[in-house]
Protein backbone atom coordinates (compact mmCIF):
# COMPACT_ATOMS: atom_id res chain seq x y z
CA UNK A 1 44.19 2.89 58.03
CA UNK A 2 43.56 6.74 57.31
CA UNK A 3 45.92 9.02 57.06
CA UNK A 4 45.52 12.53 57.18
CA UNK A 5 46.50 16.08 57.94
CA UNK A 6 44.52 16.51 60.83
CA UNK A 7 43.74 12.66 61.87
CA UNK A 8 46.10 9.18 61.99
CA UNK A 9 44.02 6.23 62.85
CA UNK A 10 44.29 2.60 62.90
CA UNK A 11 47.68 0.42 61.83
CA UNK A 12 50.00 1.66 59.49
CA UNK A 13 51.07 0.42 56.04
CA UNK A 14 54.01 2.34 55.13
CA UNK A 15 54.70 0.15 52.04
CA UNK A 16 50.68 0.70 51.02
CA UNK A 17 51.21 4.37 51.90
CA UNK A 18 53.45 5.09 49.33
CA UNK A 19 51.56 3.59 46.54
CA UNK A 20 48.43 5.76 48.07
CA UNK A 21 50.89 9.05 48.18
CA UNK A 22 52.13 8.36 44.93
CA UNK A 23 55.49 8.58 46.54
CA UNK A 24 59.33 6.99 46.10
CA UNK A 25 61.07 5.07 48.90
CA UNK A 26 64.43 6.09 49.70
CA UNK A 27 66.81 4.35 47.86
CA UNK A 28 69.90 2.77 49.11
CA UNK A 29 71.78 4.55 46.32
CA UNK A 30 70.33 7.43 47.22
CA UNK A 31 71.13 7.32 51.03
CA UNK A 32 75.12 6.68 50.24
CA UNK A 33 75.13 10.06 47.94
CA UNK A 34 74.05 11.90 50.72
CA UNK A 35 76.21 10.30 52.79
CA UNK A 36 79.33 10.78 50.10
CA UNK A 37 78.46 14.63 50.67
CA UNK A 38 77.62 15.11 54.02
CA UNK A 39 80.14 12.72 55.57
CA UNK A 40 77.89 10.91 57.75
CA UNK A 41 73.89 9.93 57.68
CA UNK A 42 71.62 11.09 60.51
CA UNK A 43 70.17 8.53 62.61
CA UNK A 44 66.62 8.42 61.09
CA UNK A 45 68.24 8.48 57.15
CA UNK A 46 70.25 5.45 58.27
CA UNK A 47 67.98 3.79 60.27
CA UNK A 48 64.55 4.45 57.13
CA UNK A 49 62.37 6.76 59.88
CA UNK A 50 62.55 8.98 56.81
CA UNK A 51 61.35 6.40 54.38
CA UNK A 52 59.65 8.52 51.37
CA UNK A 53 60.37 11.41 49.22
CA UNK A 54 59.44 13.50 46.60
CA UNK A 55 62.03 14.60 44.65
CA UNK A 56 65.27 14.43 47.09
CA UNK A 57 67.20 13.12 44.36
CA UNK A 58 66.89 16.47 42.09
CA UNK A 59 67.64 18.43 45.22
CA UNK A 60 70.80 16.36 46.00
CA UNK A 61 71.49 16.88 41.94
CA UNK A 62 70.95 20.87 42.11
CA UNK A 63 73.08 20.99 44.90
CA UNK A 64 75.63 19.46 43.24
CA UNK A 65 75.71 21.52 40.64
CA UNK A 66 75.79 24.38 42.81
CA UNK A 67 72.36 25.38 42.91
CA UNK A 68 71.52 24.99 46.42
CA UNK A 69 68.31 24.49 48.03
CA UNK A 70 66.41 25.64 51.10
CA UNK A 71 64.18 23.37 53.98
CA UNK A 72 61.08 24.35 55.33
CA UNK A 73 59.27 23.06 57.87
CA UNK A 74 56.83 23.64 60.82
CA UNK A 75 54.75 23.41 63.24
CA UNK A 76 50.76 23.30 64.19
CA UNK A 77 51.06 24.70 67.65
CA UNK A 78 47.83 23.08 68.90
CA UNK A 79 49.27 21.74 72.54
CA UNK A 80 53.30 21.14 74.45
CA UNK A 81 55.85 19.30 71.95
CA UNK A 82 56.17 15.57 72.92
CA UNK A 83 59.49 13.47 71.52
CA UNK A 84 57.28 12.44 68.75
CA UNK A 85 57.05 15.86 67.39
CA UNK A 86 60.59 16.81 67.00
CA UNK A 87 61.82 13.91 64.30
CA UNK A 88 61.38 16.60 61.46
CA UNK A 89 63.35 19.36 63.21
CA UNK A 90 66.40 16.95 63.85
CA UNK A 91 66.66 16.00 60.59
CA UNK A 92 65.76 19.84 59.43
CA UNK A 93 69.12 20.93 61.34
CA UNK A 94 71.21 18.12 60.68
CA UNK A 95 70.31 19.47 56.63
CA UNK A 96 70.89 22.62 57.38
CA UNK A 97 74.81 22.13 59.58
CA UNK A 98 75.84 19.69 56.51
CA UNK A 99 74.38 21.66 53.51
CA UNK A 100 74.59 25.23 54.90
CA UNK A 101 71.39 26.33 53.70
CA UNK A 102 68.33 28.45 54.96
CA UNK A 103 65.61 27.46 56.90
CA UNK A 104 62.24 28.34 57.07
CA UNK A 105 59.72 27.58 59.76
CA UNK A 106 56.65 27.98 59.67
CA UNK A 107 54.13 28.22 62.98
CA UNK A 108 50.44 28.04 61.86
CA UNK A 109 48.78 29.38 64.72
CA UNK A 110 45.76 30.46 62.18
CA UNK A 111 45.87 26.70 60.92
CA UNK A 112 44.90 25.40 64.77
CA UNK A 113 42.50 27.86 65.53
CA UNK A 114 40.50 27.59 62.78
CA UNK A 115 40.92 23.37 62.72
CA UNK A 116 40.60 23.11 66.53
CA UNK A 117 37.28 24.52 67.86
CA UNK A 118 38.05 23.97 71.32
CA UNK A 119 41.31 26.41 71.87
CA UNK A 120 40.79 30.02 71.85
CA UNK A 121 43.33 32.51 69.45
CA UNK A 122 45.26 32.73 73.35
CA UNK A 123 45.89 29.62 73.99
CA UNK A 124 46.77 28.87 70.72
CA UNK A 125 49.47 31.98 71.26
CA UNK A 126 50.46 30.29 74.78
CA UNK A 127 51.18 27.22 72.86
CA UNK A 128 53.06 28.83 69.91
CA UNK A 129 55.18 30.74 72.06
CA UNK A 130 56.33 27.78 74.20
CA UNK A 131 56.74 25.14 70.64
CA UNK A 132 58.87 28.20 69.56
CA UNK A 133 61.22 27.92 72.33
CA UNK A 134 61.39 24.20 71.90
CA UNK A 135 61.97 24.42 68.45
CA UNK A 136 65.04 26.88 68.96
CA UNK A 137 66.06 24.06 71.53
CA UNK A 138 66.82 21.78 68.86
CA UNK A 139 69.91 23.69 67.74
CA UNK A 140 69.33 25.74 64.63
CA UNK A 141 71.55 28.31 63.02
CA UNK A 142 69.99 31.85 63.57
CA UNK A 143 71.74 33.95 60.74
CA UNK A 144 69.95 31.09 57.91
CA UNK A 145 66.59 30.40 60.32
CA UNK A 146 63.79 32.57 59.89
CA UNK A 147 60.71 31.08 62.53
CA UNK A 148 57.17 32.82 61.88
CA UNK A 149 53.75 32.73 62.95
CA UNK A 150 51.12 32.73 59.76
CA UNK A 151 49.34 35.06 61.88
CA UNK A 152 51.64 37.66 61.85
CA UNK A 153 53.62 37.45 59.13
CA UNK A 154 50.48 37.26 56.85
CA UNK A 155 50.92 40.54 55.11
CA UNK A 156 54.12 39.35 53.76
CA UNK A 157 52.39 36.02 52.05
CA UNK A 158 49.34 36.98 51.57
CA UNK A 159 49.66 37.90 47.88
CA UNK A 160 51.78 34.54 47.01
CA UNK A 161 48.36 32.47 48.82
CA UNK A 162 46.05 34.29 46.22
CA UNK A 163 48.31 33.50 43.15
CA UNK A 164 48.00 29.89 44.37
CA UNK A 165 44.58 29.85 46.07
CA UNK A 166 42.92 30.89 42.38
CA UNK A 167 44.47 28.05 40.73
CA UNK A 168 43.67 25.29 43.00
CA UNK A 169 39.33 24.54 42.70
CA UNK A 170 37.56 23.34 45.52
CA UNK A 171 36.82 20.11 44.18
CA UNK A 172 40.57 19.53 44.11
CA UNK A 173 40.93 20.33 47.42
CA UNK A 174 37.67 18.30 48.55
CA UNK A 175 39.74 15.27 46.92
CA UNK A 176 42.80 15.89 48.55
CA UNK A 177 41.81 16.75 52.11
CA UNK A 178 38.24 15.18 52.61
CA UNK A 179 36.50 18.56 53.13
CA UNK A 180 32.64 18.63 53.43
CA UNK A 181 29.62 21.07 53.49
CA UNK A 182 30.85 21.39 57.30
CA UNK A 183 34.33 22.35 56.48
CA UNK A 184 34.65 26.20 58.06
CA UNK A 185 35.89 28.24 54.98
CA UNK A 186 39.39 29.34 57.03
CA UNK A 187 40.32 25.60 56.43
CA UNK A 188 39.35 25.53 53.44
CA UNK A 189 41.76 28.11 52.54
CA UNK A 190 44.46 27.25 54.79
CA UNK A 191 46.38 24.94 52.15
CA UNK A 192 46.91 28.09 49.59
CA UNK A 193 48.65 29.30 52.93
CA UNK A 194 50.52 26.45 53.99
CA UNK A 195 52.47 26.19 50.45
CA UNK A 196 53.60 29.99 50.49
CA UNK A 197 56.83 28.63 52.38
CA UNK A 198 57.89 26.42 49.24
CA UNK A 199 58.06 29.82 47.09
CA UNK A 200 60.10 31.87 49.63
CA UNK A 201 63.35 31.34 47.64
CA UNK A 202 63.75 31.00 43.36
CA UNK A 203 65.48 27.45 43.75
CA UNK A 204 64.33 23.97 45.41
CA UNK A 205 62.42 23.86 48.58
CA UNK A 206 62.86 20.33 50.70
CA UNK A 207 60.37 19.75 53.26
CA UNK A 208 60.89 17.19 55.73
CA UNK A 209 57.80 16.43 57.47
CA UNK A 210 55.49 13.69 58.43
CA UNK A 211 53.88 11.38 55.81
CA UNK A 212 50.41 12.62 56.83
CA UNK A 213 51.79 16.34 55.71
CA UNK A 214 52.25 15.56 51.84
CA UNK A 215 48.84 16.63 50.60
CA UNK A 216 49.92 19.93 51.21
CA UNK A 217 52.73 19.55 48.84
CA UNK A 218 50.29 18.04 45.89
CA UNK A 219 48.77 20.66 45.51
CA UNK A 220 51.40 22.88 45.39
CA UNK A 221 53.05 20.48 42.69
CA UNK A 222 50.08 20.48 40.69
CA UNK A 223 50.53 24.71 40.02
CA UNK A 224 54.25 25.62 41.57
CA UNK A 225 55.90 25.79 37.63
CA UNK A 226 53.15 27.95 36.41
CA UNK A 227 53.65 30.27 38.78
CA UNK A 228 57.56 30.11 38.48
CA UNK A 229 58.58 28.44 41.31
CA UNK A 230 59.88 25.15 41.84
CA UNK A 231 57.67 21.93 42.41
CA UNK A 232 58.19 21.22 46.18
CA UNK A 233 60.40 18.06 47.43
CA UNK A 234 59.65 16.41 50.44
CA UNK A 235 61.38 13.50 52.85
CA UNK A 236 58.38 11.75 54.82
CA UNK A 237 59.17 10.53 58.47
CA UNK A 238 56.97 7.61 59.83
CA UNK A 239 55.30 7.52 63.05
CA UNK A 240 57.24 7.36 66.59
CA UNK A 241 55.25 5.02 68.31
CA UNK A 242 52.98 5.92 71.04
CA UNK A 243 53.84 3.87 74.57
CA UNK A 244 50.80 1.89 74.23
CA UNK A 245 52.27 -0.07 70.84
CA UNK A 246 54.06 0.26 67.98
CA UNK A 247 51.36 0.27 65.40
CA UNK A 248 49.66 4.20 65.68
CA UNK A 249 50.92 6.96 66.51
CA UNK A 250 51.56 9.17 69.31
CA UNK A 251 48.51 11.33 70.28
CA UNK A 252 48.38 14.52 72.07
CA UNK A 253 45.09 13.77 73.57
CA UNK A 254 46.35 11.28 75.37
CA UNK A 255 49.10 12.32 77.93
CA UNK A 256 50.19 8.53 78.56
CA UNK A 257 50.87 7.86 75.13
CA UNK A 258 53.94 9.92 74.67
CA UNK A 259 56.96 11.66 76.69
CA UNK A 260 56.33 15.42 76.59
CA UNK A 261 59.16 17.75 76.29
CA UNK A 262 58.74 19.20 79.57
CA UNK A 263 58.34 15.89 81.56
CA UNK A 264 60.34 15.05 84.34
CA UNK A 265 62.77 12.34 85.33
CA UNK A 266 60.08 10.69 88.08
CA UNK A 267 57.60 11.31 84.76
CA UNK A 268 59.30 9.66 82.53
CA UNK A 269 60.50 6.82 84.17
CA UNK A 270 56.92 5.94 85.27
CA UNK A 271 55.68 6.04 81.71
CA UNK A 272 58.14 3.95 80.18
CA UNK A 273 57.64 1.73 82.88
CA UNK A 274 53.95 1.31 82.93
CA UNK A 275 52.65 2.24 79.57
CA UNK A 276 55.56 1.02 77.27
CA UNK A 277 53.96 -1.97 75.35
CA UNK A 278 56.85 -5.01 75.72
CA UNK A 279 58.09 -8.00 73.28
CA UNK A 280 58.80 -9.72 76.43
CA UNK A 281 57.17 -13.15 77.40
CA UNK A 282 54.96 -12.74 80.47
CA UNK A 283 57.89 -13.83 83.09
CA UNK A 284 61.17 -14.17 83.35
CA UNK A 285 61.60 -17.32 82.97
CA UNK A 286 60.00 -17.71 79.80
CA UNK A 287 61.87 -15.13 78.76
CA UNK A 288 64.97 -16.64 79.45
CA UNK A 289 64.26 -19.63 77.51
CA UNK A 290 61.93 -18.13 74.30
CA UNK A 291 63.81 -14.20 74.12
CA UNK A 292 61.64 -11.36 73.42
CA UNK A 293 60.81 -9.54 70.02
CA UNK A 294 62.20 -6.23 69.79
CA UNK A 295 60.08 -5.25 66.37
CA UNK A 296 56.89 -5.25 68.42
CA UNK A 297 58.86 -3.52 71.81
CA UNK A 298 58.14 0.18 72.34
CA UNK A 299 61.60 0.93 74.34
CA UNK A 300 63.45 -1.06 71.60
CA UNK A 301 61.76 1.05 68.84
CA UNK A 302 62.26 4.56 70.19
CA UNK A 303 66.04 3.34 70.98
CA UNK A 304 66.32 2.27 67.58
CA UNK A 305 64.86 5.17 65.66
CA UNK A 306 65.67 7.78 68.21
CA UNK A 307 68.23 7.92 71.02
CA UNK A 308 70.67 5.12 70.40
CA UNK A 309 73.13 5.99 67.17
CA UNK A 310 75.97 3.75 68.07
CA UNK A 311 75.03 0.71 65.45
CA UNK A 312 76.87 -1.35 67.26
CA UNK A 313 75.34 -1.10 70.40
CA UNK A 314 71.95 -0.88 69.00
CA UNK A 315 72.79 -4.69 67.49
CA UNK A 316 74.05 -5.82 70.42
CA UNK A 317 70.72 -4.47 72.69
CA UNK A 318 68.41 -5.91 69.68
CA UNK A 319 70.30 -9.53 70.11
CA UNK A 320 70.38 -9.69 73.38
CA UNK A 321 66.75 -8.62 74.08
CA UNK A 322 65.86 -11.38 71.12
CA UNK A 323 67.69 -14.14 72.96
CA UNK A 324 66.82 -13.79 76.19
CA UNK A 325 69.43 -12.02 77.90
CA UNK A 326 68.43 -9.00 78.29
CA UNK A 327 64.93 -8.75 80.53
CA UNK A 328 62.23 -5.82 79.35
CA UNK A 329 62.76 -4.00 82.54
CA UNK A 330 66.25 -3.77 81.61
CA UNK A 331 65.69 -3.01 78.26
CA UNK A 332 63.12 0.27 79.63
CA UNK A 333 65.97 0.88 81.99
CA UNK A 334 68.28 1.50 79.18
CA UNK A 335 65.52 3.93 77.37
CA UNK A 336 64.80 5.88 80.58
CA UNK A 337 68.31 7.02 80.51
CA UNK A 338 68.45 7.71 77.35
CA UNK A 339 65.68 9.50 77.55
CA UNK A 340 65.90 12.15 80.69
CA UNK A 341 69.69 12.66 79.26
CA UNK A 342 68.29 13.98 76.04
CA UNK A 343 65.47 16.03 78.10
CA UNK A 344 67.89 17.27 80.55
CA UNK A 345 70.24 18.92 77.79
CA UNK A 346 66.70 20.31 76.43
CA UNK A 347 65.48 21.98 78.66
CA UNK A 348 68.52 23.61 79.49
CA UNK A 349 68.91 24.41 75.95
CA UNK A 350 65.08 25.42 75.78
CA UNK A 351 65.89 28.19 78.63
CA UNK A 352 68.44 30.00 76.91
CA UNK A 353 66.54 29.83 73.91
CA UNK A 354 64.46 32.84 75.44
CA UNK A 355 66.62 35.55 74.79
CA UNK A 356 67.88 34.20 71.34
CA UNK A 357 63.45 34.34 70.04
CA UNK A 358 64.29 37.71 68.28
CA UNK A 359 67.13 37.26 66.79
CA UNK A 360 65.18 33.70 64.77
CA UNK A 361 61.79 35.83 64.39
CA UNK A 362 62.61 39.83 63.64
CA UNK A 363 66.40 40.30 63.97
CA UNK A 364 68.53 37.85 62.47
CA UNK A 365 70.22 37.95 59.26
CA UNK A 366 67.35 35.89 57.54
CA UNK A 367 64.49 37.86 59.34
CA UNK A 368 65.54 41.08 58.49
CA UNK A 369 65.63 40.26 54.96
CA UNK A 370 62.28 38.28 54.96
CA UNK A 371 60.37 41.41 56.91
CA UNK A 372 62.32 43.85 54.31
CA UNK A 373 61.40 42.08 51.33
């Protein structure tokens, strides 16, 4: 297993993960406060896609008390967004509707460049522009969003990466991220940059984000109170499996492995159906007679974790699949819809989202005041 910024391989240990992190699970007790204030729990709080934190419990405890907080979050626009991309952005605006806070994302078009050797500066900007639109998609609130790309709004953070960039050595980093003698020095820097975010507002800064995203966050920990600002909390998201099994993840390199944002009904339905890795026996009858195993079953997974919230129905499909009742063709049937109903509503969504890109980046409520200030 390695887990890093830039590179997931092999089968993941989310348990052993935690103890490497140096992270908390989500507690049960936990999970039912936020549910006592928000009324509800998102699908992937209830169902433990989000399964680590740093500090969630002090931000739950200053908002009690009236403090607030504020969410960051972004994203490395290095290709198109796939469904396995967008977990941290649900649960980002599902924060931000039940705790009416701000939200900052962050697009780190200087990040990709610099870390991916084969894309030029344009089509890292081509890919930006289109992740941006996506990322509107998803439903934010515009008057408390403020969406940026590092490369522009650099001026603005470029003091607040020096503070932090001085304190933090590079044999810290070199620990932390794995960087060598071959290590371009932009990378090298990036992490100073990446952090900035977490000291955009004087109170607690929650970042939900993948588990491969918290070194960031460790170092800014390590140096955030001697600067003034508040140690960053995070809420760590596994994987969503790629088609090809449960136990990676989804990779961009790899067009089969996921369902793309932009992919079409006739796509997706030919995906699920020939790359989605079954619990199924090998024929129907079988089947019948020994029932399949849903923890291993790609469809039943992204259902699960994803697009079915009714916990009732979600039993009743897990049963049914585990005795034998319900065949795996069925059981991809039932994703497929799922699926191009979710995709249909997005791209819709994802078109009008090109004439609201101002109002998120330059002039909204929140961007005005971050470009003024």
């Amino acid at each position: 297993m390695e887990v890093t910024p830039w590179e997931v391989k092999g089968e993941i240990d989310y348990s052993k993960l935690i103890k490497q992190f140096g992270t908390e699970a989500i507690s049960e007790e936990l999970l039912n406060e936020i549910r006592r204030i928000a009324g509800n729990l998102h699908i992937l709080l209830k169902r433990r896609f989000f399964f680590s934190h740093r500090d969630l419990d002090k931000v739950i405890e200053d908002y009690k008390k009236g403090k607030g907080f504020f969410l960051y979050t972004g994203r490395g626009p290095s290709g198109k967004m796939h469904i396995g991309h967008i977990a941290p952005f649900l649960l980002t605006r599902w924060f931000q509707e039940k705790f009416g806070v701000n939200v900052y994302i962050q697009i780190s078009d200087d990040e990709k460049f610099v870390q991916k050797r084969e894309l030029s500066l344009e089509e890292v900007e081509v890919y930006a522009n289109d992740n941006i639109l996506d990322i509107i998609a998803i439903g934010f609130e515009p008057s408390k969003t403020f969406i940026f790309k590092n490369s522009e709004f650099i001026g603005k953070m470029y003091k607040k990466a020096l503070m932090l960039g001085r304190k933090i050595t590079f044999s810290s980093a070199k620990a932390v991220f794995g960087f060598t003698n071959e290590t371009n020095i932009s990378l090298i820097h990036y992490p100073a940059l990446q952090a900035v975010p977490t000291f955009f507002e004087k109170r607690r800064c929650l970042i939900p984000c993948g588990i491969d995203q918290d070194p960031y966050w460790r170092l800014q920990r390590d140096h955030a109170e001697a600067l003034g600002y508040y140690k960053a909390s995070a809420i760590h998201s596994k994987f969503l499996p790629p088609l090809q099994g449960v136990k990676g993840k989804m990779s961009s390199s790899n067009p089969n492995s996921a369902i793309w944002l932009d992919d079409s009904e006739k796509a997706v339905r030919m995906k699920v159906m020939k790359y989605a890795f079954s619990g199924g026996q090998p024929t129907v009858e079988e089947h019948r007679k020994y029932g399949g195993k849903p923890e291993i079953d790609v469809s039943f997974n992204w259902l699960y974790y994803l697009f079915e919230e009714d916990d009732k129905r979600i039993k009743k499909i897990e049963e049914s699949y585990r005795n034998g009742d319900l065949l795996t063709g069925e059981l991809k049937e039932i994703l497929i819809e799922k699926i191009n109903s979710f995709l249909e509503k997005h791209k819709e969504r994802k078109e009008e989202a090109k004439e609201l890109v101002k109002e998120f980046m330059y002039e909204g409520k929140l961007a005005r005041k971050m470009w003024e200030d």
